[in-house]
Each structure stands twice: as C-alpha cells, then as structure tokens.
C-alpha atoms as a PDB file:
ATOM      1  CA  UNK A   1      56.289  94.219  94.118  1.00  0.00           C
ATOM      2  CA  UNK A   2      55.556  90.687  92.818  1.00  0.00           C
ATOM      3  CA  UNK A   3      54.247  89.455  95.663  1.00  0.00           C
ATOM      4  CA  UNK A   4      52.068  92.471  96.708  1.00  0.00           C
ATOM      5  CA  UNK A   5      50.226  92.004  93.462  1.00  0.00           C
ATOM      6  CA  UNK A   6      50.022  88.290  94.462  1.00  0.00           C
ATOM      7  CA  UNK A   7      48.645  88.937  97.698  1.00  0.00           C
ATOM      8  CA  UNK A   8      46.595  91.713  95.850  1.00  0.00           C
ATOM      9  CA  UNK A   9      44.773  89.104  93.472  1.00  0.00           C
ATOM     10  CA  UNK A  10      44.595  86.413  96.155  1.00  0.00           C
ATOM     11  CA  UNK A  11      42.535  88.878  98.470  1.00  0.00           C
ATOM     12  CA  UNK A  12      40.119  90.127  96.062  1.00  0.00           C
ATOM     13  CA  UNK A  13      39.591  86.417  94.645  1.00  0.00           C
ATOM     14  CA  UNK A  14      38.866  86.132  98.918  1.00  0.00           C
ATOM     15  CA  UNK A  15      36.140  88.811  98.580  1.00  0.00           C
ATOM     16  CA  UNK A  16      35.000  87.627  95.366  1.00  0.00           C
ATOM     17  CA  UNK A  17      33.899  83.998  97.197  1.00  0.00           C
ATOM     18  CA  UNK A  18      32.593  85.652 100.207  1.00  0.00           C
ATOM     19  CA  UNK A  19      30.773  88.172  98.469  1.00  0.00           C
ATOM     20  CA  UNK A  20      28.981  84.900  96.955  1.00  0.00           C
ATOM     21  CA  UNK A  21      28.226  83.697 100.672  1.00  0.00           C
ATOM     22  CA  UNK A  22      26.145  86.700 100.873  1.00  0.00           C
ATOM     23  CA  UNK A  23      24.177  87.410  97.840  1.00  0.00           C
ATOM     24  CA  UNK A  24      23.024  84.260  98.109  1.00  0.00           C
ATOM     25  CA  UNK A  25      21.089  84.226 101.211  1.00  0.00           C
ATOM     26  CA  UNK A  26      20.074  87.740 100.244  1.00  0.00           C
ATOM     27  CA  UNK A  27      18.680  86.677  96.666  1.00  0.00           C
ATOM     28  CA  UNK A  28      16.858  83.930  98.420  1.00  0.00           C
ATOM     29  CA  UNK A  29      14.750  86.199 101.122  1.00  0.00           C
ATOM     30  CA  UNK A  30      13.913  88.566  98.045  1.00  0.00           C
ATOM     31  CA  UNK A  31      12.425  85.926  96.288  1.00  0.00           C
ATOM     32  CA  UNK A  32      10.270  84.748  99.080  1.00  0.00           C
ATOM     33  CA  UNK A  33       9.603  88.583  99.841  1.00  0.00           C
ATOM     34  CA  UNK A  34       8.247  88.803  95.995  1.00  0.00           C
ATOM     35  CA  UNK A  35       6.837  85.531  96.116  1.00  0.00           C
ATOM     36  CA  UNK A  36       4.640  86.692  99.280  1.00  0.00           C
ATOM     37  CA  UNK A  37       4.140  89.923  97.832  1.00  0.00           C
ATOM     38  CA  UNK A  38       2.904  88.410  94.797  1.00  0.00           C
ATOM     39  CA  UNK A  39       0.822  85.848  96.429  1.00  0.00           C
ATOM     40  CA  UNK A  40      -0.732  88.316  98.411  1.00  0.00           C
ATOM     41  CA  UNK A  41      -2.114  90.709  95.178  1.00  0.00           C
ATOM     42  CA  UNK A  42      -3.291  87.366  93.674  1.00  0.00           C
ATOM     43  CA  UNK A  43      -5.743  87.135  96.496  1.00  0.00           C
ATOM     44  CA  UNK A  44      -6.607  90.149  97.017  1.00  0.00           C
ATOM     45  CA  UNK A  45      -9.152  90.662  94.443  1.00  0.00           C
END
C-alpha cells in the first residue's frame, strides 16, 4: 500500500510539471491574442 501511494504522489507531482509545460505556451499566445486584439481597438478609431 506504501508504495502505491508513493507511486501515487510521484505521478501527480509528474502531471503537476507537465501541466506547467503547457500553460505556459498557452498563457503566452493569449497574451499576444489580447495584445493584438487590443492593439487593433486602439486604432480603430
């Protein structure tokens, strides 16, 4: 049992990191997405 939860903890620590990986990349092209968005009301008017 002591090692399932071990294995347990050590795999969502795993997805913890990798979920990282991908918010990142995905935080990055919203910014530029509201950046553009942004940009592009400014000069509108």
């Amino acid at each position: 049992m002591k090692l399932l939860m071990e294995s347990t903890r050590s795999m969502s620590l795993l997805v913890l990191f990798n979920m990282d990986r991908f918010l990142v990349p995905l935080l990055i092209i919203a910014a530029l997405f509201l950046a553009g968005a942004l940009f592009d009301y400014a000069t509108e008017f």
